[in-house]
N, C-alpha and C. Protein backbone atom coordinates (compact mmCIF):
# COMPACT_ATOMS: atom_id res chain seq x y z
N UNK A 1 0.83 -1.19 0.00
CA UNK A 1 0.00 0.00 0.00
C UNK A 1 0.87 1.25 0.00
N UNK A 2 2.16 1.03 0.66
CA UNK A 2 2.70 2.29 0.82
C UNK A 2 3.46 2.51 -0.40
N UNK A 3 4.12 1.46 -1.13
CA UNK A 3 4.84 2.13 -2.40
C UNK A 3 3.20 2.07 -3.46
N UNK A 4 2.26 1.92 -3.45
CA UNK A 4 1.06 2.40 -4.21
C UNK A 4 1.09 3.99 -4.26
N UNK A 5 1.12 4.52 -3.08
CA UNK A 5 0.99 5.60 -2.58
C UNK A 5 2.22 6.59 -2.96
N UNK A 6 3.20 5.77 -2.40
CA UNK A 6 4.57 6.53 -3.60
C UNK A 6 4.58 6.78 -4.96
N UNK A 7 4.18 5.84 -5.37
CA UNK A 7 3.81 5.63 -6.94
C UNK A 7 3.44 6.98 -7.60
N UNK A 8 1.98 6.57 -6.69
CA UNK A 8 0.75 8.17 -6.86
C UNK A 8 1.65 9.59 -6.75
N UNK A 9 1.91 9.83 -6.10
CA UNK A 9 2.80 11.05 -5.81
C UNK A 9 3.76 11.14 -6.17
N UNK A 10 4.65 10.50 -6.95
CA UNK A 10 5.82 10.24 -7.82
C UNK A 10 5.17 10.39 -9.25
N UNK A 11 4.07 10.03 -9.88
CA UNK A 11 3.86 10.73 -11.06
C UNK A 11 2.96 12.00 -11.40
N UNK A 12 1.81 12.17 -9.99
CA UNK A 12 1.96 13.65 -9.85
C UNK A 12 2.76 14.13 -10.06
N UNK A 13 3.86 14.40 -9.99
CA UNK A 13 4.96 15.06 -9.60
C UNK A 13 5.94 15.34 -10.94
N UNK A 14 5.63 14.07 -11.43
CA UNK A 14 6.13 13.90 -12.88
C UNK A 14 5.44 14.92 -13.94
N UNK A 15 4.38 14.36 -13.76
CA UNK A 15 3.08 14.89 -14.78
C UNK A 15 3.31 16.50 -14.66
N UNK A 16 3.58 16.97 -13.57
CA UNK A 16 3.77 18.27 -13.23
C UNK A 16 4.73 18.88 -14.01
N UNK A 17 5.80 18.15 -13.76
CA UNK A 17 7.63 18.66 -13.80
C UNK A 17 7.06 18.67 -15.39
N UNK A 18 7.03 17.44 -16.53
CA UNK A 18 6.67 17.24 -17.81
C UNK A 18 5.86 18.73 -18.36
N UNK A 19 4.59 19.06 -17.46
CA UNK A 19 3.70 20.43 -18.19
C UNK A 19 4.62 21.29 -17.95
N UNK A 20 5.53 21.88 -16.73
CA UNK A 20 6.18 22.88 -16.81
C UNK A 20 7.51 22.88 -17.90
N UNK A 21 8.08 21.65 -17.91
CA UNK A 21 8.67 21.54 -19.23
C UNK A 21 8.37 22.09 -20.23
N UNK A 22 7.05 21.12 -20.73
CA UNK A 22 7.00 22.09 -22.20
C UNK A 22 6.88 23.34 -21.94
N UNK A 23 5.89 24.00 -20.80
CA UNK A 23 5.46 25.46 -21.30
C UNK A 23 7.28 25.91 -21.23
N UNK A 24 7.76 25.65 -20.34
CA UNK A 24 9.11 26.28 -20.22
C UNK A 24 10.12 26.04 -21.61
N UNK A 25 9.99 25.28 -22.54
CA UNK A 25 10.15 24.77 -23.80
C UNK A 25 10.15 25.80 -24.88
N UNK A 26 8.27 25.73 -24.44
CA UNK A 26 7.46 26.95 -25.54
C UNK A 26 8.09 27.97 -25.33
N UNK A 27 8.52 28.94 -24.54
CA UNK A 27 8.66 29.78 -23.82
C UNK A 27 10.53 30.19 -24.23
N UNK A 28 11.38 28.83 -24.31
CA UNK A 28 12.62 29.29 -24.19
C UNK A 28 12.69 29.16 -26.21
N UNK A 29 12.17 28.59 -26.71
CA UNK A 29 12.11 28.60 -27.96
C UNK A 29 11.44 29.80 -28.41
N UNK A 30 10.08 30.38 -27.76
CA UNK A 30 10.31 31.71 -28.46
C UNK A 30 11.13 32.74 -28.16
N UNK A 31 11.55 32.80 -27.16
CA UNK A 31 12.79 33.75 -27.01
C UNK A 31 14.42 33.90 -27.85
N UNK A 32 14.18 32.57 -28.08
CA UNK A 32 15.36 31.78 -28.78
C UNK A 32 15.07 32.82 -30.48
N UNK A 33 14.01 32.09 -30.56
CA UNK A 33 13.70 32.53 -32.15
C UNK A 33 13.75 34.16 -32.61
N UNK A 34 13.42 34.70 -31.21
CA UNK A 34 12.92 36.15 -31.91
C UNK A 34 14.56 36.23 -31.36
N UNK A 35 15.75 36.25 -30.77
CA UNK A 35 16.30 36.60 -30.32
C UNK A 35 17.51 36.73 -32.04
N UNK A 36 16.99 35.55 -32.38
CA UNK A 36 17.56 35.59 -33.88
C UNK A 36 16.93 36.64 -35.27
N UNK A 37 16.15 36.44 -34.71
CA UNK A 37 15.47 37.97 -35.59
C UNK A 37 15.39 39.20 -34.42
N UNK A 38 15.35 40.19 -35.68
CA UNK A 38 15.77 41.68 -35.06
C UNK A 38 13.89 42.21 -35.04
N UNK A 39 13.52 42.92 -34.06
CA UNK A 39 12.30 43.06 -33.81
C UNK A 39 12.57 44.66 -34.76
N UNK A 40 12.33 44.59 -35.59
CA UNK A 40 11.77 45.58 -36.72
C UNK A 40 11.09 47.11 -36.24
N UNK A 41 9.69 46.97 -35.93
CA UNK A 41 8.62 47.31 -36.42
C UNK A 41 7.47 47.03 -35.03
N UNK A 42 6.45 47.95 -35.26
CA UNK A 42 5.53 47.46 -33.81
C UNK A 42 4.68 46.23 -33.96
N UNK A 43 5.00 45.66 -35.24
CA UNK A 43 3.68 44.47 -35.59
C UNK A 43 4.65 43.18 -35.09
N UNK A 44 5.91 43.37 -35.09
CA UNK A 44 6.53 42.31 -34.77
C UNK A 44 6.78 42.12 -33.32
N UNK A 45 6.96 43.58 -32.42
CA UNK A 45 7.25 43.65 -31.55
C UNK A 45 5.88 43.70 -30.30
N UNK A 46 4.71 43.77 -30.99
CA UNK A 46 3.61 43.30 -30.15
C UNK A 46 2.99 41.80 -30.23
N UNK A 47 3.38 41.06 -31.05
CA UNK A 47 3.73 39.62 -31.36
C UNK A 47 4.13 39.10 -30.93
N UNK A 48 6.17 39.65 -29.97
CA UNK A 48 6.18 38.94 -29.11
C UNK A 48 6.41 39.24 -27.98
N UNK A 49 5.56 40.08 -27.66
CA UNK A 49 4.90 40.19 -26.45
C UNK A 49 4.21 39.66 -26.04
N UNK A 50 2.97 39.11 -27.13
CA UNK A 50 1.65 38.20 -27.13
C UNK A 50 2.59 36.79 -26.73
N UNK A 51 3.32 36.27 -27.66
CA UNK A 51 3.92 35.07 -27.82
C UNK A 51 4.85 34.94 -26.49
N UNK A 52 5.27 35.63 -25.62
CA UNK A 52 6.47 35.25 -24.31
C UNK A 52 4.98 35.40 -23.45
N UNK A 53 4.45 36.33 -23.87
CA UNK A 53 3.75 37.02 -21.76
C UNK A 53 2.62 35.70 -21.08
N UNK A 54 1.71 34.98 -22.16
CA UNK A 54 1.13 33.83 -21.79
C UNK A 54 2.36 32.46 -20.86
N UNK A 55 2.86 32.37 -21.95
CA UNK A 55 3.70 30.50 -20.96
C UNK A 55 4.69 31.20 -20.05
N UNK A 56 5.32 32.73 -19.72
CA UNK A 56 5.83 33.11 -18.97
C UNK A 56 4.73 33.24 -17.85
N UNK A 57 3.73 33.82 -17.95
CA UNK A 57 2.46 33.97 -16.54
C UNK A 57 2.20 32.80 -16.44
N UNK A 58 1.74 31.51 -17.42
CA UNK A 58 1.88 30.50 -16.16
C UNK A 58 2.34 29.56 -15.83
N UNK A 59 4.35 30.04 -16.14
CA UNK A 59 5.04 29.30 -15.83
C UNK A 59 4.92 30.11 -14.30
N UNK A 60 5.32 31.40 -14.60
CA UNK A 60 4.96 32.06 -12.74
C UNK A 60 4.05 31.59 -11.74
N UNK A 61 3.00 31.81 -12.33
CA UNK A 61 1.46 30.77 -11.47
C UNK A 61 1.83 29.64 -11.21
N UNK A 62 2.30 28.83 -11.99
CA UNK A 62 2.36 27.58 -11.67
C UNK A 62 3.69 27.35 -10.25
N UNK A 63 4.98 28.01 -10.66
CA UNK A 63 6.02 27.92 -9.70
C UNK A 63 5.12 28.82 -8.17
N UNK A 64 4.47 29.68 -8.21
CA UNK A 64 4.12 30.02 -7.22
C UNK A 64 2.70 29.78 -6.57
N UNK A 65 2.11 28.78 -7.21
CA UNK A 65 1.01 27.77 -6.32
C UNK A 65 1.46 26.47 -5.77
N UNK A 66 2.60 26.21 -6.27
CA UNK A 66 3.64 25.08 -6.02
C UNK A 66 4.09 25.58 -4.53
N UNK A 67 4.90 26.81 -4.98
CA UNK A 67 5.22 26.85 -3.32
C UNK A 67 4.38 27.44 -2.11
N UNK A 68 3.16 27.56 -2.69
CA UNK A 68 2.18 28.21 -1.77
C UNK A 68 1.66 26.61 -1.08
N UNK A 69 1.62 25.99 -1.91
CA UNK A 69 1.26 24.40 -1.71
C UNK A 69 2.08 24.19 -0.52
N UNK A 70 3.72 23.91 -0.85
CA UNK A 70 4.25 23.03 -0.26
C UNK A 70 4.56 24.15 1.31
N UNK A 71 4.11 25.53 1.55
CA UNK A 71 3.98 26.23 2.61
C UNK A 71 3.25 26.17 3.52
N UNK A 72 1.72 25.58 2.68
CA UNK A 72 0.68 25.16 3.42
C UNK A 72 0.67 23.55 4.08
N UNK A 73 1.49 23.10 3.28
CA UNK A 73 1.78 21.43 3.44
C UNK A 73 2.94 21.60 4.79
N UNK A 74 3.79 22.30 4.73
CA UNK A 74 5.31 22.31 5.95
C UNK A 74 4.26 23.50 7.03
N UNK A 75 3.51 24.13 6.88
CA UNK A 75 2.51 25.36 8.18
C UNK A 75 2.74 24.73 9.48
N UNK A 76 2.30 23.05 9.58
CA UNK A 76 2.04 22.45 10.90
C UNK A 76 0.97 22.84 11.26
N UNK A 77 -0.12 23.81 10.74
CA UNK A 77 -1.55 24.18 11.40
C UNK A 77 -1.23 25.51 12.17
N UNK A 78 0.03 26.21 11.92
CA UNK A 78 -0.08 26.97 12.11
C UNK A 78 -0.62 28.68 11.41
N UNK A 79 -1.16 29.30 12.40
CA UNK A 79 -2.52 30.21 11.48
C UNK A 79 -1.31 31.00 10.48
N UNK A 80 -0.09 31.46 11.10
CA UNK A 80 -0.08 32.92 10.48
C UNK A 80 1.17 32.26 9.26
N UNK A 81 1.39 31.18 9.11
CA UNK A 81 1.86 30.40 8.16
C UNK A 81 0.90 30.20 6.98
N UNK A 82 -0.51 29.83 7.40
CA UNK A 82 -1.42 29.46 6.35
C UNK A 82 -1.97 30.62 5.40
N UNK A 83 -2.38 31.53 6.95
CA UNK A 83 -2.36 33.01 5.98
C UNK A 83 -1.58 33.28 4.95
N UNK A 84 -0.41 33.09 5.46
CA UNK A 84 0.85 33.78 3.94
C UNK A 84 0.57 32.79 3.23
N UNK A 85 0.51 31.70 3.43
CA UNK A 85 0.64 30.68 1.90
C UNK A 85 -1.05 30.77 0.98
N UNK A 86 -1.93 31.38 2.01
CA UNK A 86 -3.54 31.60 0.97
C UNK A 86 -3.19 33.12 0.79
N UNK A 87 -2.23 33.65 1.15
CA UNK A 87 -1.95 35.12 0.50
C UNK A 87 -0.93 35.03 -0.83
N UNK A 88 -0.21 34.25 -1.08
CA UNK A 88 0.78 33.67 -2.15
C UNK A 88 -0.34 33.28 -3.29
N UNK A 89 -1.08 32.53 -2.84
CA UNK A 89 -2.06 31.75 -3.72
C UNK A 89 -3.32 32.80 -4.24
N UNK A 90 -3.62 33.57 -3.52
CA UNK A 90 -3.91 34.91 -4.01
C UNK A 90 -3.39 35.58 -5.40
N UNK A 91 -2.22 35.91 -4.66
CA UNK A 91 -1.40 36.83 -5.28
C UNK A 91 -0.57 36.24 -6.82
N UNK A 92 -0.85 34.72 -6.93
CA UNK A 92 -0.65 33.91 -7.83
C UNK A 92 -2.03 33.96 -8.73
N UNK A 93 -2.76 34.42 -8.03
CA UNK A 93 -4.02 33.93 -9.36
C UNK A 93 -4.03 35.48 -9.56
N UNK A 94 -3.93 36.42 -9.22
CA UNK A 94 -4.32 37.93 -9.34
C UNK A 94 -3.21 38.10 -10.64
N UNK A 95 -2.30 37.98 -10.39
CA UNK A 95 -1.10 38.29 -11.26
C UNK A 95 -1.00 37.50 -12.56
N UNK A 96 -1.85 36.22 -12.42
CA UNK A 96 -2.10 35.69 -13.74
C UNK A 96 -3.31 36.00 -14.72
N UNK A 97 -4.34 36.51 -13.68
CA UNK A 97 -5.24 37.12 -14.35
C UNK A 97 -5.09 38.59 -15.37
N UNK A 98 -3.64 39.41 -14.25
CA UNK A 98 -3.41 40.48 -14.96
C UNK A 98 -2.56 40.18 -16.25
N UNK A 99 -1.88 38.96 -15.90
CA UNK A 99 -1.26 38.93 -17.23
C UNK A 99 -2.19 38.73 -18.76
N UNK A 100 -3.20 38.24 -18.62
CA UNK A 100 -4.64 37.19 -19.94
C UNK A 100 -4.87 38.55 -20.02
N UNK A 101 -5.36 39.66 -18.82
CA UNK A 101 -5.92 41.04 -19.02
C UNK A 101 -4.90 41.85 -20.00
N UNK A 102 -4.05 41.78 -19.91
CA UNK A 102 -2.66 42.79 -20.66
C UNK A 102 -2.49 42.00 -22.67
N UNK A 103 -2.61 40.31 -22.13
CA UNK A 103 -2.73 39.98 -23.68
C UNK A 103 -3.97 40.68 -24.38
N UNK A 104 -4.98 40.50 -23.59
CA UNK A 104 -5.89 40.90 -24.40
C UNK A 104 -6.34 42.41 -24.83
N UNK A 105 -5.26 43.07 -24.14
CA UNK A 105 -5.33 44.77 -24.26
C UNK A 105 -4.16 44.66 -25.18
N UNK A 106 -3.39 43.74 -25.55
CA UNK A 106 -2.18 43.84 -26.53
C UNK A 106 -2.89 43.03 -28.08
N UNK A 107 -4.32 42.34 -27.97
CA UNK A 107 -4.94 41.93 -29.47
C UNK A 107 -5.69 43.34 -29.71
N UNK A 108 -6.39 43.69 -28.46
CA UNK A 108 -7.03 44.54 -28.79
C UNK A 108 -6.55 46.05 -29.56
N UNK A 109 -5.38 46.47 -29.23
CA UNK A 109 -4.32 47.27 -29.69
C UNK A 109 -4.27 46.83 -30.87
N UNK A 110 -3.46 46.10 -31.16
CA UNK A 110 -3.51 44.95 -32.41
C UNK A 110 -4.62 45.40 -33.57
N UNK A 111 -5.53 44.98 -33.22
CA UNK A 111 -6.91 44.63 -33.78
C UNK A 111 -6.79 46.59 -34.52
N UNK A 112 -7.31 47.61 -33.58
CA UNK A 112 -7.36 49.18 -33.68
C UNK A 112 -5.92 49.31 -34.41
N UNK A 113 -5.01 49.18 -34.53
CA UNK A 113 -3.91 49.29 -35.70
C UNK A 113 -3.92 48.46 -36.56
N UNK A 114 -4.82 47.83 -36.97
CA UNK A 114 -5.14 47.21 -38.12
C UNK A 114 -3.88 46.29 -38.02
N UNK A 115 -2.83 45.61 -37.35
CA UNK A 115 -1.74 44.66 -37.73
C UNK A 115 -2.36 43.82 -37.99
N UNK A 116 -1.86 42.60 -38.60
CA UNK A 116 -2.33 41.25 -39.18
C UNK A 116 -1.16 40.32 -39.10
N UNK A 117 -1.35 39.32 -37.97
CA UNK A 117 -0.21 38.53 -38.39
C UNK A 117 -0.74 37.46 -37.34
């Protein structure tokens, strides 16, 4: 029962590490790419803005519900431990929301300058 249980939480863990991979993947390959091209122009340069600011916000979210997790997991039940780690977890979803809010003020920009790409 107990290596069942290892098991379980050993590919959680996997499954985890694997999604932050790719986004971290997606993420170092577009940097990679534009880093090889010269950002021109504002149609290119609000492109990749669009293209880094998503898998960068939730590679952030993700590293910082992780450790809001494992703060609330090491607390011991203590209050002013739990507080900070549901204030992390807060402050993890607020900051990812502002990031989806900023893409979508960067299509919308987009969209009113007529770019196309």
């Amino acid at each position: 029962m107990f290596n069942t249980i290892i098991q379980k939480i050993l590919r959680i863990f996997t499954t985890s590490i694997n999604a932050a991979q790719s986004i971290s993947g997606t993420l170092s390959e577009e940097i990679n790419q534009n880093a090889m091209e010269e950002i021109t122009d504002e149609k290119t340069f609000v492109q990749w803005i669009i293209n880094i600011s998503i898998p960068l916000g939730v590679t952030c979210a993700f590293v910082l519900l992780v450790y809001a997790g494992y703060m609330m997991v090491t607390s011991q039940g203590n209050p002013d431990k739990l507080q900070e780690s549901r204030e992390v977890i807060t402050n993890a979803v607020i900051g990812f929301v502002v990031v989806i809010l900023a893409v979508t003020l960067l299509y919308l920009i987009k969209d009113s300058l007529g770019l196309s790409f």
